[in-house]
Protein backbone atom coordinates (compact mmCIF):
# COMPACT_ATOMS: atom_id res chain seq x y z
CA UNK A 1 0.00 0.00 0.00
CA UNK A 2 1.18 3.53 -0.63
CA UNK A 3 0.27 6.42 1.61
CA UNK A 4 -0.04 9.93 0.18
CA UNK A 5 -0.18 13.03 2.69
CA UNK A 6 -2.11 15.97 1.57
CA UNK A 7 -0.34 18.89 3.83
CA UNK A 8 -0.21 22.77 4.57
CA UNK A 9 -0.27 24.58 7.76
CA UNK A 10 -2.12 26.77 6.15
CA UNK A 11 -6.06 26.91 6.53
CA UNK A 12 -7.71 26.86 3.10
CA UNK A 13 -5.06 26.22 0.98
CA UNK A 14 -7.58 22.99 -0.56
CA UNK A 15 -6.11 19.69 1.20
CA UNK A 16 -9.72 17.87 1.43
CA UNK A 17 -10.95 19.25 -1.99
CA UNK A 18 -7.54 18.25 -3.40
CA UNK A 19 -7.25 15.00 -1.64
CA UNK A 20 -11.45 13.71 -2.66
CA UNK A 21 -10.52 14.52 -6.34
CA UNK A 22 -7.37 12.65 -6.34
CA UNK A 23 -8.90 9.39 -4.43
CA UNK A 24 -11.81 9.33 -6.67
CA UNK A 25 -9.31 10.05 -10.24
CA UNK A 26 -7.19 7.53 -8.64
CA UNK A 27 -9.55 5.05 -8.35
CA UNK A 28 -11.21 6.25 -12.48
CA UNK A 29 -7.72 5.43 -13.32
CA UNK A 30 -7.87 1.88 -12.22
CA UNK A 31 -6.60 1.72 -8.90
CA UNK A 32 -8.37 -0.54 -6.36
CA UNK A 33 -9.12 -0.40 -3.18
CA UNK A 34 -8.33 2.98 -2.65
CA UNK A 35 -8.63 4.65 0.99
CA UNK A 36 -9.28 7.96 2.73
CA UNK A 37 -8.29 8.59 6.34
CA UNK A 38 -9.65 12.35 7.93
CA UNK A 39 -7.01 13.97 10.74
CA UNK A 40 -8.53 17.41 10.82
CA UNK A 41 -11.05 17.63 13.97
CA UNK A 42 -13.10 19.93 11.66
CA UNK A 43 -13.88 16.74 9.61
CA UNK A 44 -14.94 18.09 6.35
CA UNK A 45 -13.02 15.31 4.67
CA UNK A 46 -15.59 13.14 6.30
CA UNK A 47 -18.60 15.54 5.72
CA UNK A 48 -17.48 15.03 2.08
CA UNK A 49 -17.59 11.04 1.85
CA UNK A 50 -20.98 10.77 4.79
CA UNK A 51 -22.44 12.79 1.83
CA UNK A 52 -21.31 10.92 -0.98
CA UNK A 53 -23.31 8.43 -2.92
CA UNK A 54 -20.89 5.83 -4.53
CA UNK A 55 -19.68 3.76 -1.89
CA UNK A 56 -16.10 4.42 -2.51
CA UNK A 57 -13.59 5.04 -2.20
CA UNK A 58 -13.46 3.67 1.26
CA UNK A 59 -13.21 5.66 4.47
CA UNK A 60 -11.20 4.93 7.36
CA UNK A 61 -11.95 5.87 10.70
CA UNK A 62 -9.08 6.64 13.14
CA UNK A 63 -7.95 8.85 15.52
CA UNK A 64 -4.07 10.59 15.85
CA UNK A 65 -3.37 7.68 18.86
CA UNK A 66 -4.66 4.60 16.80
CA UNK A 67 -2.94 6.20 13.49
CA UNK A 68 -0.36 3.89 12.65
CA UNK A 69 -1.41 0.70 13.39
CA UNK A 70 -4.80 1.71 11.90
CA UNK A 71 -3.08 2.18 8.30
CA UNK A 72 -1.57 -1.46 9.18
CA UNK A 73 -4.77 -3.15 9.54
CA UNK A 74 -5.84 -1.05 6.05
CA UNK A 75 -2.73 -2.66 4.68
CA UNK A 76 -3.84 -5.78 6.33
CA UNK A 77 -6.87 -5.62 4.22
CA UNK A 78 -5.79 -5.50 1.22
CA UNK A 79 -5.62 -1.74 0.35
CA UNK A 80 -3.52 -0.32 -2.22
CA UNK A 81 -3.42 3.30 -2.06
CA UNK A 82 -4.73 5.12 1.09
CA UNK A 83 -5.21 9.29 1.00
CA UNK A 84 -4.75 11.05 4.34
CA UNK A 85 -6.01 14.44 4.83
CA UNK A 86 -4.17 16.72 7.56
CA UNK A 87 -5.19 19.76 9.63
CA UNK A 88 -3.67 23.82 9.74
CA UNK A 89 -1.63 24.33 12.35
CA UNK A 90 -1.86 21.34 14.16
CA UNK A 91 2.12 20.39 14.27
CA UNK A 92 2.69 17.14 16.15
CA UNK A 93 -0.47 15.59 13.95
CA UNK A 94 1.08 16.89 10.77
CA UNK A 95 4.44 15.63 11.70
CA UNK A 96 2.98 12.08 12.13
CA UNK A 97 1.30 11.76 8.89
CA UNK A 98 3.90 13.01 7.20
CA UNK A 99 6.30 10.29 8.73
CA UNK A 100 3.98 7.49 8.00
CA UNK A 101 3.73 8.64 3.82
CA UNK A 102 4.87 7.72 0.84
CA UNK A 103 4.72 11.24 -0.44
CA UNK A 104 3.73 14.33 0.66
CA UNK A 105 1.46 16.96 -1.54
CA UNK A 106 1.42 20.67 -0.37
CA UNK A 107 -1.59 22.85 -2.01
CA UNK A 108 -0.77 26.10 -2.36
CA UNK A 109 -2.77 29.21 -3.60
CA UNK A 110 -0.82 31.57 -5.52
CA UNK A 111 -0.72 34.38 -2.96
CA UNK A 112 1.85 36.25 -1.19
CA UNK A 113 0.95 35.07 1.86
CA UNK A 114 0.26 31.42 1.08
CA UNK A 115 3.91 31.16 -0.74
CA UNK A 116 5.28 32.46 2.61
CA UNK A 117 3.43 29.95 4.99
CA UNK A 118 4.34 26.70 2.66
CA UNK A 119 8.15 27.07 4.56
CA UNK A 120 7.02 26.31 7.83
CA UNK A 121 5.28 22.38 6.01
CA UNK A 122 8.58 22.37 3.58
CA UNK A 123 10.68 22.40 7.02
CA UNK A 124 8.64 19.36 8.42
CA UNK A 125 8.81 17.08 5.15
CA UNK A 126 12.50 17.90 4.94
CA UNK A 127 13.30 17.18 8.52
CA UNK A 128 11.19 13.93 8.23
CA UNK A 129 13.07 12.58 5.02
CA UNK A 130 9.95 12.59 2.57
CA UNK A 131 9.41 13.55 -0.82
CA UNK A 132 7.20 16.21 -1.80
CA UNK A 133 5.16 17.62 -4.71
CA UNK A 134 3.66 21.22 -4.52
CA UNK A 135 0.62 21.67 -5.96
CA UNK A 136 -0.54 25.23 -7.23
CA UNK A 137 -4.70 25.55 -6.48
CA UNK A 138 -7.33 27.83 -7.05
CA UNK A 139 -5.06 30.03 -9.40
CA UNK A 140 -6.87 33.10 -11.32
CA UNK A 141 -6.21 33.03 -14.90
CA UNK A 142 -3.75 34.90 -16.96
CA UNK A 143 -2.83 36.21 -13.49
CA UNK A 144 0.86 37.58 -12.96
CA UNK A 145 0.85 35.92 -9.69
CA UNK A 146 0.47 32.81 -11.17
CA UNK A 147 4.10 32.60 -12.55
CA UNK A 148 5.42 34.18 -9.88
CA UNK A 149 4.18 31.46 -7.64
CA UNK A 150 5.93 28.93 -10.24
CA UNK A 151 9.43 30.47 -10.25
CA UNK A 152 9.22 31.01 -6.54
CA UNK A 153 7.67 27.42 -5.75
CA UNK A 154 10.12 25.43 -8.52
CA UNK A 155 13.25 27.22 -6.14
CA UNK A 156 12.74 25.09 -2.82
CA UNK A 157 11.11 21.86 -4.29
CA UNK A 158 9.40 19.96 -6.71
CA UNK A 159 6.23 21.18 -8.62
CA UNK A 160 3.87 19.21 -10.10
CA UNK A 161 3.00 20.34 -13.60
CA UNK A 162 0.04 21.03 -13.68
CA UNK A 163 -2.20 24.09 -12.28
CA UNK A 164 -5.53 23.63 -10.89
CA UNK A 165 -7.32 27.07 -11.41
CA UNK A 166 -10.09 28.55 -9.44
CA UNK A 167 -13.48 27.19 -10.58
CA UNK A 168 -16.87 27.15 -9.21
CA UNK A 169 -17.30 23.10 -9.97
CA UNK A 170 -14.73 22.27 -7.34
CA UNK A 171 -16.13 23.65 -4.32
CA UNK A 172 -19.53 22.83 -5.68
CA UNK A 173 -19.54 19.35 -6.46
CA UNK A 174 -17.69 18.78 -2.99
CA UNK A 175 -21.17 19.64 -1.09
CA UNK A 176 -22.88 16.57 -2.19
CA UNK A 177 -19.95 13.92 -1.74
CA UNK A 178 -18.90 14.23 -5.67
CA UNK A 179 -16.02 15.41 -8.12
CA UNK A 180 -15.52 17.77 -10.72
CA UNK A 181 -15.39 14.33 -12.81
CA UNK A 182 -18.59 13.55 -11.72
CA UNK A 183 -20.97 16.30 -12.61
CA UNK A 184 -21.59 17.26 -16.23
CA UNK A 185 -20.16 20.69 -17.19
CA UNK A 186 -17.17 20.47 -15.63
CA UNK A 187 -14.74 19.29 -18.06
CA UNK A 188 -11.56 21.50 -17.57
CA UNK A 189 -11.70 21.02 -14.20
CA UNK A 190 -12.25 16.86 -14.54
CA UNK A 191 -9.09 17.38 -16.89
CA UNK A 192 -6.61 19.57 -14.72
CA UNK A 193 -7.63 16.80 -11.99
CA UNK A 194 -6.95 13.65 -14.30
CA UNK A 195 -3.68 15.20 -15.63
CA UNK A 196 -2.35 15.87 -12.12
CA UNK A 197 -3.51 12.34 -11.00
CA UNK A 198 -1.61 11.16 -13.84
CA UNK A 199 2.05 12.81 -13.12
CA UNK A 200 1.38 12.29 -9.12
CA UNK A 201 0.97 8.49 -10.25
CA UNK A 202 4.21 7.76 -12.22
CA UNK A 203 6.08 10.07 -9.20
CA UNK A 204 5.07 8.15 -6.96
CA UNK A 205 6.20 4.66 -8.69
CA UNK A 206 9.22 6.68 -9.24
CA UNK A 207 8.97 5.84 -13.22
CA UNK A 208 7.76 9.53 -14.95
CA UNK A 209 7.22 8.89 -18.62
CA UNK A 210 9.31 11.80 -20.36
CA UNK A 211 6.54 12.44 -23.18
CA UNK A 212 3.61 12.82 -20.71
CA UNK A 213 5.98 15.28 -18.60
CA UNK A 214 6.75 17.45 -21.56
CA UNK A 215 2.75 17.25 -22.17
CA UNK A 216 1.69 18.34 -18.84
CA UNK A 217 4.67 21.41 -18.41
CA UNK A 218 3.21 22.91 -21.66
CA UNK A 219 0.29 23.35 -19.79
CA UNK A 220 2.04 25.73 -17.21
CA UNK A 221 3.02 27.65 -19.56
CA UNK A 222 -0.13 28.31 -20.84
CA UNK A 223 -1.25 28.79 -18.03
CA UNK A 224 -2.23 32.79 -18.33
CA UNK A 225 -4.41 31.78 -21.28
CA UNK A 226 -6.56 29.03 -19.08
């Protein structure tokens, strides 16, 4: 089983919007059984799947005690990619998740003060040996800020090529346990998931295919004309 951490210390920088869409794409892409565990005490992760129709992927109750040997019984069972969602500012819970993954995505918005808070996570995955992938959400397009946030981002990590841009489907189809993949109208959004889901995928198996990364960096550069 492989464990991906969705992490920020920053309050809504995306982590449960970002980490439903990827579970569900995930599992659209042919990977089965796929897992969600919910750390944040606000639970909206959970909100999300109680609301949800389709009965995966499954959810995994647990607390920040009964963490680890909880993702060894999901192991156990047979799972082969489990999704854990984090809280802000909670330290000692991020710092456990993140020791217990595979890889760690950080979502962040391409503000000023969004760039600045994604140090304080970078310092945690770096002290805890882990590879990470920053993800740039919600971004306005053909906004200057948008590059910006690519040059300064590329500097002090990985980013993954691809730019998921502010649109109303994601927040909306998250109130009734669904995607953007899953409601009609929403195909750019279905795409920019299903392309990141794609070069998340081969980083994780640590076996990138050259032509599909030179496919998905065109699209930052396009990405003023999204």
């Amino acid at each position: 089983m492989q464990i991906i951490g969705i992490a920020s210390q920053k309050g809504g920088s995306g982590k449960t919007t970002l980490t439903g869409h990827l579970a569900v794409q995930a599992e659209q892409a042919g990977i089965s059984p796929v897992a969600l565990v919910d750390t944040d005490p606000q639970g909206s992760l959970s909100d999300w799947w109680n609301a949800r129709q389709a009965e995966t992927p499954c959810f995994a109750r647990t607390t920040a005690a009964t963490l680890k040997e909880d993702i060894e019984q999901l192991r156990e069972l047979g799972m082969k990619l489990l999704f854990i969602d984090t809280p802000p500012a909670i330290e000692a819970t991020i710092g456990d998740v993140i020791a217990l993954c595979d890889l760690i995505l950080i979502p962040v918005r391409p503000s000023p003060h969004d760039l600045r808070a994604a140090g304080a996570t970078v310092e945690m995955v770096e002290r805890a040996g882990k590879p990470l992938v920053f993800v740039i959400n919600a971004a306005a397009p053909r906004a200057k800020i948008t590059n910006e946030a690519v040059m300064a981002l590329s500097q002090h990590g990985t980013l993954a090529p691809v730019i998921l841009h502010q649109r109303t489907g994601f927040a909306a189809s998250m109130i009734d346990g669904r995607t953007v993949g899953e409601i009609r109208g929403e195909a750019r959004g279905a795409e920019e998931i299903a392309l990141l889901w794609d070069y998340i995928s081969h980083r994780l198996n640590r076996d990138a295919a050259p032509s599909l990364g030179d496919a998905l960096g065109a699209q930052v550069d396009a990405a003023q004309v999204a």
